[in-house]
PDB file of N, CA and C in Angstrom:
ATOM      1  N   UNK A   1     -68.229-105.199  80.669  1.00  0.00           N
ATOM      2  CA  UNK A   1     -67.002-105.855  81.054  1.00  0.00           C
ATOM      3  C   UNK A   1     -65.778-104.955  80.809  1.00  0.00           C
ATOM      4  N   UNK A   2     -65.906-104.117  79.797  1.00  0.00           N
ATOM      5  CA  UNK A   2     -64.822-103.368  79.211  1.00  0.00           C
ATOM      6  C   UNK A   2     -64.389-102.184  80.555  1.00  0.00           C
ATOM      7  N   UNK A   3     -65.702-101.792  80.837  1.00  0.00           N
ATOM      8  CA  UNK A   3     -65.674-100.706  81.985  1.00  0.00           C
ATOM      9  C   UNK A   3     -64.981-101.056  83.324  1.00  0.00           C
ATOM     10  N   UNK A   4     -65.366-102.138  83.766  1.00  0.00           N
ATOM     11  CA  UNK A   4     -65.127-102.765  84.431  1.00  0.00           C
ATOM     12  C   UNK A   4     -63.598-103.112  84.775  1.00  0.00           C
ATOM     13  N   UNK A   5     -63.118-103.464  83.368  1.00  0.00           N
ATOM     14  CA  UNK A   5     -61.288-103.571  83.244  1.00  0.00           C
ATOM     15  C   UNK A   5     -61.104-102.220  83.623  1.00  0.00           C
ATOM     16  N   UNK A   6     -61.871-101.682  82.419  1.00  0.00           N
ATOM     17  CA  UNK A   6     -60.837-100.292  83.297  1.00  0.00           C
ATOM     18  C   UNK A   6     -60.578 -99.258  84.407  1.00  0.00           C
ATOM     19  N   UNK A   7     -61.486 -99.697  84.992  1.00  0.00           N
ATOM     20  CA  UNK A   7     -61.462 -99.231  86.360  1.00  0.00           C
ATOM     21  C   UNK A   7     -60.872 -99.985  87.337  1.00  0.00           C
ATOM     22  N   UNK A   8     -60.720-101.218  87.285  1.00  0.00           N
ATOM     23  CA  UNK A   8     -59.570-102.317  88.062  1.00  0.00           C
ATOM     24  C   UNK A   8     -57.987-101.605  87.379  1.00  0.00           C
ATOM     25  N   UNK A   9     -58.258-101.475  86.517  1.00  0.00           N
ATOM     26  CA  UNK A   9     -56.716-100.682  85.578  1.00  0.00           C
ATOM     27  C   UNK A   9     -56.473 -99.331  86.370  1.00  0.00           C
ATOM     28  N   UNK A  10     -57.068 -98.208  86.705  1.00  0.00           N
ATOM     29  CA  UNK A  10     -56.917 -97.164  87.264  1.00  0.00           C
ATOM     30  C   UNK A  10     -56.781 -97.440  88.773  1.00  0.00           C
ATOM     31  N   UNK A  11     -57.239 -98.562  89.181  1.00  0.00           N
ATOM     32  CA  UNK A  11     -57.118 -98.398  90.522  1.00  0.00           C
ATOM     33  C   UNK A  11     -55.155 -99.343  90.914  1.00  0.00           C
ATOM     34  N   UNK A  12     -54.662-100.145  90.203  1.00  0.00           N
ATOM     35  CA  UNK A  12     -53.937-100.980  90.369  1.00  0.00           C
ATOM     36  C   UNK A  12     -52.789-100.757  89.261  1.00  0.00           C
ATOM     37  N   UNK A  13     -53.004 -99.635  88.411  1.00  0.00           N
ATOM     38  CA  UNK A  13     -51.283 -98.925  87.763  1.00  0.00           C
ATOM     39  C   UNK A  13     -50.969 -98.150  89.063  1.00  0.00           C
ATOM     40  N   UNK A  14     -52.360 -96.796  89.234  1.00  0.00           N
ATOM     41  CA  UNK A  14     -50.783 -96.019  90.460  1.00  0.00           C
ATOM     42  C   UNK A  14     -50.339 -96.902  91.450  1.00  0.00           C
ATOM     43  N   UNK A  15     -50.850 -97.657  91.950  1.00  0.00           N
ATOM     44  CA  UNK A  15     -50.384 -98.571  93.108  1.00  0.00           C
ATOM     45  C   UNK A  15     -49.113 -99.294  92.839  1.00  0.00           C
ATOM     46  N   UNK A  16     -48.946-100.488  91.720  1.00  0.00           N
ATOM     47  CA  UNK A  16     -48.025-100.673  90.987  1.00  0.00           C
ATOM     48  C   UNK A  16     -46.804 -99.696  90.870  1.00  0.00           C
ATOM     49  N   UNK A  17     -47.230 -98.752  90.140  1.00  0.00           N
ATOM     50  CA  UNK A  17     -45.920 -97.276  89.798  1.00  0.00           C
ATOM     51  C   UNK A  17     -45.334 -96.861  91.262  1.00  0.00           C
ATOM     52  N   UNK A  18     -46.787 -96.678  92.235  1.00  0.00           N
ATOM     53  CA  UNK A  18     -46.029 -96.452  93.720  1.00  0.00           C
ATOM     54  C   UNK A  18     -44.939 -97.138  94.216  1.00  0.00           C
ATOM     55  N   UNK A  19     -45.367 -98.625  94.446  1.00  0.00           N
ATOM     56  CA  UNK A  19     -44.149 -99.747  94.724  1.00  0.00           C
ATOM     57  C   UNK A  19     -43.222 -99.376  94.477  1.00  0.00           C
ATOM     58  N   UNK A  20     -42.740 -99.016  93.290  1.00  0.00           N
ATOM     59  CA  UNK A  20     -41.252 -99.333  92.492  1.00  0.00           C
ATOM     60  C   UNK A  20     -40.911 -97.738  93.042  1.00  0.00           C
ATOM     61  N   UNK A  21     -42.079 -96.872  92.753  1.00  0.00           N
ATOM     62  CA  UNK A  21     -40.960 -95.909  92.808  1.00  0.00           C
ATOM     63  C   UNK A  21     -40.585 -95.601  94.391  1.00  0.00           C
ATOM     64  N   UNK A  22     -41.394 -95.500  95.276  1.00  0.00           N
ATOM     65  CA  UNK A  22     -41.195 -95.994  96.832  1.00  0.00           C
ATOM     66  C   UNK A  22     -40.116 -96.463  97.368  1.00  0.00           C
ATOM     67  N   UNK A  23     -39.463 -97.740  96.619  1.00  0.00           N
ATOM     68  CA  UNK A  23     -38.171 -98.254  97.443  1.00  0.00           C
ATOM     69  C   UNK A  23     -36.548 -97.253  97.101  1.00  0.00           C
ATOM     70  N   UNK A  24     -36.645 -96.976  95.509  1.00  0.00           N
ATOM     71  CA  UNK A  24     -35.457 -95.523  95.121  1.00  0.00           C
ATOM     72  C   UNK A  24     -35.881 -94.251  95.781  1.00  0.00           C
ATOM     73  N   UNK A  25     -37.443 -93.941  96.399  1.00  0.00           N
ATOM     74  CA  UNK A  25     -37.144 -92.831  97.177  1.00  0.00           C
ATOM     75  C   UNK A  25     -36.784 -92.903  98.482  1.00  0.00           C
ATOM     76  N   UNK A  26     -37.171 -93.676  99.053  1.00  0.00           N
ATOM     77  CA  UNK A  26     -36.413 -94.131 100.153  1.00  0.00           C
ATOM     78  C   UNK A  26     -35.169 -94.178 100.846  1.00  0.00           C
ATOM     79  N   UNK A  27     -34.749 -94.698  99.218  1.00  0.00           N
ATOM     80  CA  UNK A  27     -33.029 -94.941  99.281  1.00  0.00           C
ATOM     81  C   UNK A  27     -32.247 -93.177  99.213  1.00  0.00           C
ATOM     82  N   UNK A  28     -33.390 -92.501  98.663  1.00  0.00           N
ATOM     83  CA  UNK A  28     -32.846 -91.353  98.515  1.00  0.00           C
ATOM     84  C   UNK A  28     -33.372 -89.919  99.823  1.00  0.00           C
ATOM     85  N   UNK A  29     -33.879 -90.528 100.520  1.00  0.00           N
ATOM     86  CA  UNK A  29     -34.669 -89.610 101.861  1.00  0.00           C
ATOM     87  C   UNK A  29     -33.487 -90.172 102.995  1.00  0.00           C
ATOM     88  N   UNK A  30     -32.672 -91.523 102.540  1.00  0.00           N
ATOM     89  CA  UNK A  30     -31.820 -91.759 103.477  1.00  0.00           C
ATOM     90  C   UNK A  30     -30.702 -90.457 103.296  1.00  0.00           C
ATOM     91  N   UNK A  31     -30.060 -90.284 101.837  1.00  0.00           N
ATOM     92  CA  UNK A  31     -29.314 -89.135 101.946  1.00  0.00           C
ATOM     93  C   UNK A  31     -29.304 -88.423 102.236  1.00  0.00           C
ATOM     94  N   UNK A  32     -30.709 -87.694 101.517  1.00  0.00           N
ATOM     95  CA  UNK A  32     -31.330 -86.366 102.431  1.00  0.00           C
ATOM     96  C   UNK A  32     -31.150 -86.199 103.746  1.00  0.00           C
ATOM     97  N   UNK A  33     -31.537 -87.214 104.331  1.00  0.00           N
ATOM     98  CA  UNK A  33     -31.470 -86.688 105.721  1.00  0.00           C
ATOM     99  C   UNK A  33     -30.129 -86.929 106.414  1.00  0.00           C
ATOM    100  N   UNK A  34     -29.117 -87.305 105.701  1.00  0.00           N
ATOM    101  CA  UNK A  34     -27.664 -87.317 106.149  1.00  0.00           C
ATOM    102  C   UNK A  34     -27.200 -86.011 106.252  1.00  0.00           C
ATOM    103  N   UNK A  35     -27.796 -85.373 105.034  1.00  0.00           N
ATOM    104  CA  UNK A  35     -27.159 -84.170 104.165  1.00  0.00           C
ATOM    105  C   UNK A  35     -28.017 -82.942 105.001  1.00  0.00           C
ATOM    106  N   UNK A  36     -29.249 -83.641 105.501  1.00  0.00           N
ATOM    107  CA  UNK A  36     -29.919 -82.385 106.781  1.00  0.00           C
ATOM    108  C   UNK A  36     -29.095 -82.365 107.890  1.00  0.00           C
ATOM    109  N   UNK A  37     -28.334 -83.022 108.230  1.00  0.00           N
ATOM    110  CA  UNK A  37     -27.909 -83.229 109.696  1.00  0.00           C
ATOM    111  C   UNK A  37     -26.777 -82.655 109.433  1.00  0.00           C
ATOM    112  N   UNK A  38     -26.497 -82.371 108.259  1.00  0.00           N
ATOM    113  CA  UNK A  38     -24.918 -81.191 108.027  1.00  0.00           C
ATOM    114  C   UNK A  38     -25.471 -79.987 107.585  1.00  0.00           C
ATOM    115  N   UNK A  39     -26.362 -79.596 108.618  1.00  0.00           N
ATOM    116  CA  UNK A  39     -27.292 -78.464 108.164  1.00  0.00           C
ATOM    117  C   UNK A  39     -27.652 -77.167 106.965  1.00  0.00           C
ATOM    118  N   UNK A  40     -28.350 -78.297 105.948  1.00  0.00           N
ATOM    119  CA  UNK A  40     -28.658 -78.203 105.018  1.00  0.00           C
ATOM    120  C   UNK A  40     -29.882 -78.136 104.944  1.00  0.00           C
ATOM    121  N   UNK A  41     -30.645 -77.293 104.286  1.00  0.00           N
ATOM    122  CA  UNK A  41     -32.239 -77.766 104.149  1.00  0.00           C
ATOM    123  C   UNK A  41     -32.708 -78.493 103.015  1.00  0.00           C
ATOM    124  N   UNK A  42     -33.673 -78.975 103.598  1.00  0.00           N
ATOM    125  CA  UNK A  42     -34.725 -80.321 102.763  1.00  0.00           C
ATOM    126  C   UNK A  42     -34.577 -80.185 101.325  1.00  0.00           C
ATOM    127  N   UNK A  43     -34.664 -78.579 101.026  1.00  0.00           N
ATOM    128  CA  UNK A  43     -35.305 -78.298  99.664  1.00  0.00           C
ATOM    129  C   UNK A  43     -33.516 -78.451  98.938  1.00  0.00           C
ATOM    130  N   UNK A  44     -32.719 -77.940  99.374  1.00  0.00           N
ATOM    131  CA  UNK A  44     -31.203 -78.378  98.720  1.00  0.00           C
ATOM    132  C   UNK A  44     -30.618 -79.262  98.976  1.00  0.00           C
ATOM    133  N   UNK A  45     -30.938 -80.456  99.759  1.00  0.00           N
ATOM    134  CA  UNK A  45     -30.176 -81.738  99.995  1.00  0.00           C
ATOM    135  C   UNK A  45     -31.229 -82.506  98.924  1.00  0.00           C
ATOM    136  N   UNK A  46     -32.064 -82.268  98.758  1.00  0.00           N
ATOM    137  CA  UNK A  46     -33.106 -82.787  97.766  1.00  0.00           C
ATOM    138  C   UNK A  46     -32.686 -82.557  96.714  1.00  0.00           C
ATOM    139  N   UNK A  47     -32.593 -80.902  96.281  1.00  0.00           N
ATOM    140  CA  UNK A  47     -31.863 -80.487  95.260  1.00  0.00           C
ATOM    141  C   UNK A  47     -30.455 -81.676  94.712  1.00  0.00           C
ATOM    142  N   UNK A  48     -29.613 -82.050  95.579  1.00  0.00           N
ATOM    143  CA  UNK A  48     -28.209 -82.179  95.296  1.00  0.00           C
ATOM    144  C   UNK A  48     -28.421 -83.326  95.780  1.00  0.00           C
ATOM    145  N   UNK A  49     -29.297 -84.238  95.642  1.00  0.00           N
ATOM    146  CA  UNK A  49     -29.629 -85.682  95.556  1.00  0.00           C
ATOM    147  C   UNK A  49     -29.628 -85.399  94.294  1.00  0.00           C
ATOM    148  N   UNK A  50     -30.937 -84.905  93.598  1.00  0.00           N
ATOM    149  CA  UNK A  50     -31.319 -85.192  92.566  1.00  0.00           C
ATOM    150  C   UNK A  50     -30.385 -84.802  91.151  1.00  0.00           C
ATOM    151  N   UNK A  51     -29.566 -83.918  91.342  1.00  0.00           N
ATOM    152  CA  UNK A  51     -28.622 -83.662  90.690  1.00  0.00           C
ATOM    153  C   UNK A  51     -26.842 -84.286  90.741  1.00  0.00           C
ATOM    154  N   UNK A  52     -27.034 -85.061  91.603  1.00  0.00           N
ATOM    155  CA  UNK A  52     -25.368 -85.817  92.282  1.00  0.00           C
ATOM    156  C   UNK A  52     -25.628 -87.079  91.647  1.00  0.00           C
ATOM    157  N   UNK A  53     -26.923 -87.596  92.026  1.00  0.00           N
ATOM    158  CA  UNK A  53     -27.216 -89.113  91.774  1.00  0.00           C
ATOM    159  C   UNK A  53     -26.865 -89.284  90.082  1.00  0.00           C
ATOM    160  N   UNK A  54     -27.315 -89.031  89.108  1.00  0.00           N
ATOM    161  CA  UNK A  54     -26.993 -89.224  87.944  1.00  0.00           C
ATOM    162  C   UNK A  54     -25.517 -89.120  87.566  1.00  0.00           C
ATOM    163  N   UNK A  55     -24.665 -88.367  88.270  1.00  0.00           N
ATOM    164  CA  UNK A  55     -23.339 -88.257  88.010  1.00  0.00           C
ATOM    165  C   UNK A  55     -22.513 -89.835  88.342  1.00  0.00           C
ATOM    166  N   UNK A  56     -22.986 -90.643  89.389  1.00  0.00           N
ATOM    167  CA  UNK A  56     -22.604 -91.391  90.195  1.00  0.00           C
ATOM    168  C   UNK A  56     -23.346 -93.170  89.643  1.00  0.00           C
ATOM    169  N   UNK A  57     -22.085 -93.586  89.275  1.00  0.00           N
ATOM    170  CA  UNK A  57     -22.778 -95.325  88.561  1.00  0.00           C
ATOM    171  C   UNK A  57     -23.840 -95.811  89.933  1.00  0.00           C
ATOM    172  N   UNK A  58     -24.500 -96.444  88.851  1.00  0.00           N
ATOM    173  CA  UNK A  58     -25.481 -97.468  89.911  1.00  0.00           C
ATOM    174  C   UNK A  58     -24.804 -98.476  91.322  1.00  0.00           C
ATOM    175  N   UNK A  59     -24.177 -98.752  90.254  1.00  0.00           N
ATOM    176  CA  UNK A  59     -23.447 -99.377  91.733  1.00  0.00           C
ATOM    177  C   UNK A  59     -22.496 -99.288  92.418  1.00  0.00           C
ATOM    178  N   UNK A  60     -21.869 -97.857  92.515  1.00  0.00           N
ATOM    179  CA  UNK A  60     -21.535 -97.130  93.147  1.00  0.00           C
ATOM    180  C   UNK A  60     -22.400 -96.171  94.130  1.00  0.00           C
ATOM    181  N   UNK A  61     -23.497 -95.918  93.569  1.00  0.00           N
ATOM    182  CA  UNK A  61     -24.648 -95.343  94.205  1.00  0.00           C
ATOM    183  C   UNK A  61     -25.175 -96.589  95.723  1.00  0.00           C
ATOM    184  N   UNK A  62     -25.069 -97.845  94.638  1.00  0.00           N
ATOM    185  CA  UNK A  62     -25.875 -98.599  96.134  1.00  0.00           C
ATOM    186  C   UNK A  62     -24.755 -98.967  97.081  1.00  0.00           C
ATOM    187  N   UNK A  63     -23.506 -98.900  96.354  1.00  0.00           N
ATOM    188  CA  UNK A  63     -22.309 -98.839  97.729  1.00  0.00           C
ATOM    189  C   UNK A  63     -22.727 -97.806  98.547  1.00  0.00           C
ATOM    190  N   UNK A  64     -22.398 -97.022  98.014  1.00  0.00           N
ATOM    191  CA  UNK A  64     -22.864 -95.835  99.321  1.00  0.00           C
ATOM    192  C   UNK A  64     -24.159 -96.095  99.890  1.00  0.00           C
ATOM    193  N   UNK A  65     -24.994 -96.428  99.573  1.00  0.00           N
ATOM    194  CA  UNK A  65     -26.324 -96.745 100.164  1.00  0.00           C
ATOM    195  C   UNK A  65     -25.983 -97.556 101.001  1.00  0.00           C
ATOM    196  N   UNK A  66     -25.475 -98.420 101.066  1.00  0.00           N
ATOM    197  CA  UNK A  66     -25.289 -99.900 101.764  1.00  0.00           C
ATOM    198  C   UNK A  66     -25.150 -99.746 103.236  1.00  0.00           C
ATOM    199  N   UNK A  67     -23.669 -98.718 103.011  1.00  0.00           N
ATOM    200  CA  UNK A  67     -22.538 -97.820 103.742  1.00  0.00           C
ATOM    201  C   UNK A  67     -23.577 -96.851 104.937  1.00  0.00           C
ATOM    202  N   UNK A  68     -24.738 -95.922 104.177  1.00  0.00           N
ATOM    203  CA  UNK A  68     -25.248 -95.304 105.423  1.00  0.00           C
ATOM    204  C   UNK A  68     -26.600 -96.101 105.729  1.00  0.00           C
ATOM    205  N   UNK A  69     -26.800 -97.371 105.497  1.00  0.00           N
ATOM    206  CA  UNK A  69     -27.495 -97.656 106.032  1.00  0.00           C
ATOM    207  C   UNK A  69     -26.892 -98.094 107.686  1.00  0.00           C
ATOM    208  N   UNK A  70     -25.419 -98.656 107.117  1.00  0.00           N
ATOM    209  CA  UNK A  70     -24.797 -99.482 108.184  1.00  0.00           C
ATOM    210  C   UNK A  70     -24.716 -98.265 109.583  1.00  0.00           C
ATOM    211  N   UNK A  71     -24.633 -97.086 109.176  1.00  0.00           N
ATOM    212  CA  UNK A  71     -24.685 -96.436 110.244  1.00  0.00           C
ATOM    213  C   UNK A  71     -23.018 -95.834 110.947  1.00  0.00           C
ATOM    214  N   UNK A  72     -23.212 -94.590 111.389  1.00  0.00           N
ATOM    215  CA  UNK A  72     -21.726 -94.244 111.578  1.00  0.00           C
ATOM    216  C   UNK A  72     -21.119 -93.673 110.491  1.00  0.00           C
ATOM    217  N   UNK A  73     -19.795 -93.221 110.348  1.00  0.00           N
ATOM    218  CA  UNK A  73     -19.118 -92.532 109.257  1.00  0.00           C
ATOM    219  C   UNK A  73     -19.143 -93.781 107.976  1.00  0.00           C
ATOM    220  N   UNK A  74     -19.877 -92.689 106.608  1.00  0.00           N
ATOM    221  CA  UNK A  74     -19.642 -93.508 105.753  1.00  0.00           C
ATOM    222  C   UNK A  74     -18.004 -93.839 105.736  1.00  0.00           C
ATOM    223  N   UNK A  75     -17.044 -93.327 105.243  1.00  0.00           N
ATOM    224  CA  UNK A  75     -15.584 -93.419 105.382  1.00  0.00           C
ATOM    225  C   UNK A  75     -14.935 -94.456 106.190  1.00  0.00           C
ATOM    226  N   UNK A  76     -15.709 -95.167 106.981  1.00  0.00           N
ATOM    227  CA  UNK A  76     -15.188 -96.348 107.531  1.00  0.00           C
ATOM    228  C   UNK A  76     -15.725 -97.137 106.882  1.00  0.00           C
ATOM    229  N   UNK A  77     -16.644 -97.476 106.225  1.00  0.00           N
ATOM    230  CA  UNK A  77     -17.059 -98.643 105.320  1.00  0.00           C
ATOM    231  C   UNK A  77     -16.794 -98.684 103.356  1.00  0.00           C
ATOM    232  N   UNK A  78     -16.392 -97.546 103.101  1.00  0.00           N
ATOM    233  CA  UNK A  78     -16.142 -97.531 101.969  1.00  0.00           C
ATOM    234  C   UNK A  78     -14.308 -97.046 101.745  1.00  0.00           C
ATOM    235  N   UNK A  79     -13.877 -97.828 100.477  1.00  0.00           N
ATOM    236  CA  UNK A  79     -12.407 -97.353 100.119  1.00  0.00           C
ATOM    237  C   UNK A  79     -12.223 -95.972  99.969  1.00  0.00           C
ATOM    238  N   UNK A  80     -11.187 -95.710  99.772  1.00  0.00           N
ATOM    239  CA  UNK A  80     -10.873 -93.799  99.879  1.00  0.00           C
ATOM    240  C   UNK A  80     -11.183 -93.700  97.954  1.00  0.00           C
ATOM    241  N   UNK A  81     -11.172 -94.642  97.114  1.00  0.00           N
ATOM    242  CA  UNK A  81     -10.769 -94.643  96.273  1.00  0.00           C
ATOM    243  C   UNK A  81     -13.096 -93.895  95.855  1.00  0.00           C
ATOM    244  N   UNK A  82     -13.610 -94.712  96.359  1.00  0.00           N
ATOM    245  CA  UNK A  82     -14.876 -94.632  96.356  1.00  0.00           C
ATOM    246  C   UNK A  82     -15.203 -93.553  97.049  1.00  0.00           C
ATOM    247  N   UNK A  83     -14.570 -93.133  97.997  1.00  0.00           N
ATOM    248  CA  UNK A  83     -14.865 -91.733  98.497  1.00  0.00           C
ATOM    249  C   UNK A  83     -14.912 -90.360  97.555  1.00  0.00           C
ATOM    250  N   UNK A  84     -13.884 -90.438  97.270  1.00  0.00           N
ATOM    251  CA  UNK A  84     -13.179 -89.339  96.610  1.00  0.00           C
ATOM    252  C   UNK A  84     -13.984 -89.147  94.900  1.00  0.00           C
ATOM    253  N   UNK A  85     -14.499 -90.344  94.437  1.00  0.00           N
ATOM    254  CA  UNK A  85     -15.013 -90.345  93.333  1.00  0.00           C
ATOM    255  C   UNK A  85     -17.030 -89.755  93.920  1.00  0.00           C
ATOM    256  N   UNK A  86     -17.227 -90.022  95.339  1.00  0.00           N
ATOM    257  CA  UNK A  86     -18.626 -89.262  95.576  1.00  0.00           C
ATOM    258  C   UNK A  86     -18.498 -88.260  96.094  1.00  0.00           C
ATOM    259  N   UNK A  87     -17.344 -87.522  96.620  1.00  0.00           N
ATOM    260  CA  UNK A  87     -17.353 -86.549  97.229  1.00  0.00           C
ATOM    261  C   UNK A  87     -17.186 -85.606  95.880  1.00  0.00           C
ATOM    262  N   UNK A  88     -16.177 -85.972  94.557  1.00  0.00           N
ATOM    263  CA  UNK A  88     -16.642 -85.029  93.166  1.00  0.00           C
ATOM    264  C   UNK A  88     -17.865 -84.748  93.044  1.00  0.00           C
ATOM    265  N   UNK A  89     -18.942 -86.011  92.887  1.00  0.00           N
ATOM    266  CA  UNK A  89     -20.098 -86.180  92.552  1.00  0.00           C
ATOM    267  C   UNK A  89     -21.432 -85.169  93.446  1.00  0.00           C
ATOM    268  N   UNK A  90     -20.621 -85.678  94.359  1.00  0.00           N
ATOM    269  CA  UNK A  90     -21.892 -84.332  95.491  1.00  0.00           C
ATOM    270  C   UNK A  90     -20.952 -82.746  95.149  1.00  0.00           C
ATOM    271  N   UNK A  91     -20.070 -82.662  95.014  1.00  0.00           N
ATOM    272  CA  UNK A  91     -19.614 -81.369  94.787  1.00  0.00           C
ATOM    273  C   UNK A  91     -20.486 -80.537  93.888  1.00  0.00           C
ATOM    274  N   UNK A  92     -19.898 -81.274  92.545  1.00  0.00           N
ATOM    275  CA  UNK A  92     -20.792 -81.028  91.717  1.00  0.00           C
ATOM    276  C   UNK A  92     -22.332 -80.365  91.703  1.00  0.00           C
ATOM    277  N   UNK A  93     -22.761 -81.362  92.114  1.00  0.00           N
ATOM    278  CA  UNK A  93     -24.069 -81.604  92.461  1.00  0.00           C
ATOM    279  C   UNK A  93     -24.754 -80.314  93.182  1.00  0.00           C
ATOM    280  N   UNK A  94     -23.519 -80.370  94.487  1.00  0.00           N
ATOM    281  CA  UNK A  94     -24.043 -78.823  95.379  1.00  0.00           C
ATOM    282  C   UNK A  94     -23.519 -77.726  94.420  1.00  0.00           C
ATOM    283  N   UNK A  95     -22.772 -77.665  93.522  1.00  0.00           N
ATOM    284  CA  UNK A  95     -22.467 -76.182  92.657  1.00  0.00           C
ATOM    285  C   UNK A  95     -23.871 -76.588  92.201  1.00  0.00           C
ATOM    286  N   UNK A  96     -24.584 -76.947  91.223  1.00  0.00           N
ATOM    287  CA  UNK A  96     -25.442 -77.130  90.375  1.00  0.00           C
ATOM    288  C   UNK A  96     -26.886 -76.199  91.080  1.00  0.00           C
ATOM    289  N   UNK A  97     -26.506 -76.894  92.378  1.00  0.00           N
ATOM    290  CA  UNK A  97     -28.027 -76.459  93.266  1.00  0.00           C
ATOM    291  C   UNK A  97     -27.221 -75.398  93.909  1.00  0.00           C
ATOM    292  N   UNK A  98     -26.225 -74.906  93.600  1.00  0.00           N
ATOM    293  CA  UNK A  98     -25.702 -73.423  94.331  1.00  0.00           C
ATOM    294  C   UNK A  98     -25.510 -73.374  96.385  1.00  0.00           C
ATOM    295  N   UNK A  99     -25.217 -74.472  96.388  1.00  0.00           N
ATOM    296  CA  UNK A  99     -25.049 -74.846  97.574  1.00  0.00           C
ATOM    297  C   UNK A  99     -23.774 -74.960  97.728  1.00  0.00           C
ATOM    298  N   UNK A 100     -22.839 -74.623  98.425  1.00  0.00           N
ATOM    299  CA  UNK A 100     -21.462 -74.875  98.861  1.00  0.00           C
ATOM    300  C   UNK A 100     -21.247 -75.979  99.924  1.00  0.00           C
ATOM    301  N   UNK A 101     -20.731 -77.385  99.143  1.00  0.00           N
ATOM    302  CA  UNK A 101     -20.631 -78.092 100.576  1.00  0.00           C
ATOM    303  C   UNK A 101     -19.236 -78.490 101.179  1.00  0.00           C
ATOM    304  N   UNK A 102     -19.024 -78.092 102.474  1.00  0.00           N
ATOM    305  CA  UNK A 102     -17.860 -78.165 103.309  1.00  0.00           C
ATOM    306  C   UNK A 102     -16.948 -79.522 103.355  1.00  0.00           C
TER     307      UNK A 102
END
């Protein structure tokens, strides 16, 4: 019986761990590929996700999320006040990953 658990256990943690972590990468392949289309590659918009995002509160993070989901210039859906506090944040972010962004 013991064996048994634990092999229902190995099969149904990674699956579990997948879920959760699945919907924050998601949220974060949306940036990426914002940040590709200002021709950037995969491996440094990835980079300067992963290094921007921690600079930037949670829920400030899912504002902006919200914003490119809606489609079109983020800057029409968010305040200048919220702009200006992610455009530090990706700055940053691209010095870190040695990327210069325009």
């Amino acid at each position: 019986m013991k064996i048994k658990n634990l092999i229902i256990l190995f099969f149904i943690v990674p699956i579990f761990l997948i879920s959760f972590s699945d919907s924050a990468s998601s949220k974060d392949k949306l940036v990426v590929n914002l940040l590709m289309e200002e021709d950037i590659s995969k491996k440094d918009a990835k980079c300067i996700v992963k290094e921007t995002k921690p600079l930037v509160e949670k829920d400030l993070w899912s504002e902006y999320i919200v914003a490119v989901k809606k489609g079109g210039k983020v800057a029409d859906h968010l305040p200048m006040d919220t702009l200006m506090e992610l455009a530090f944040a990706f700055a940053m972010g691209g010095e870190k990953c040695g990327v210069p962004l325009n």
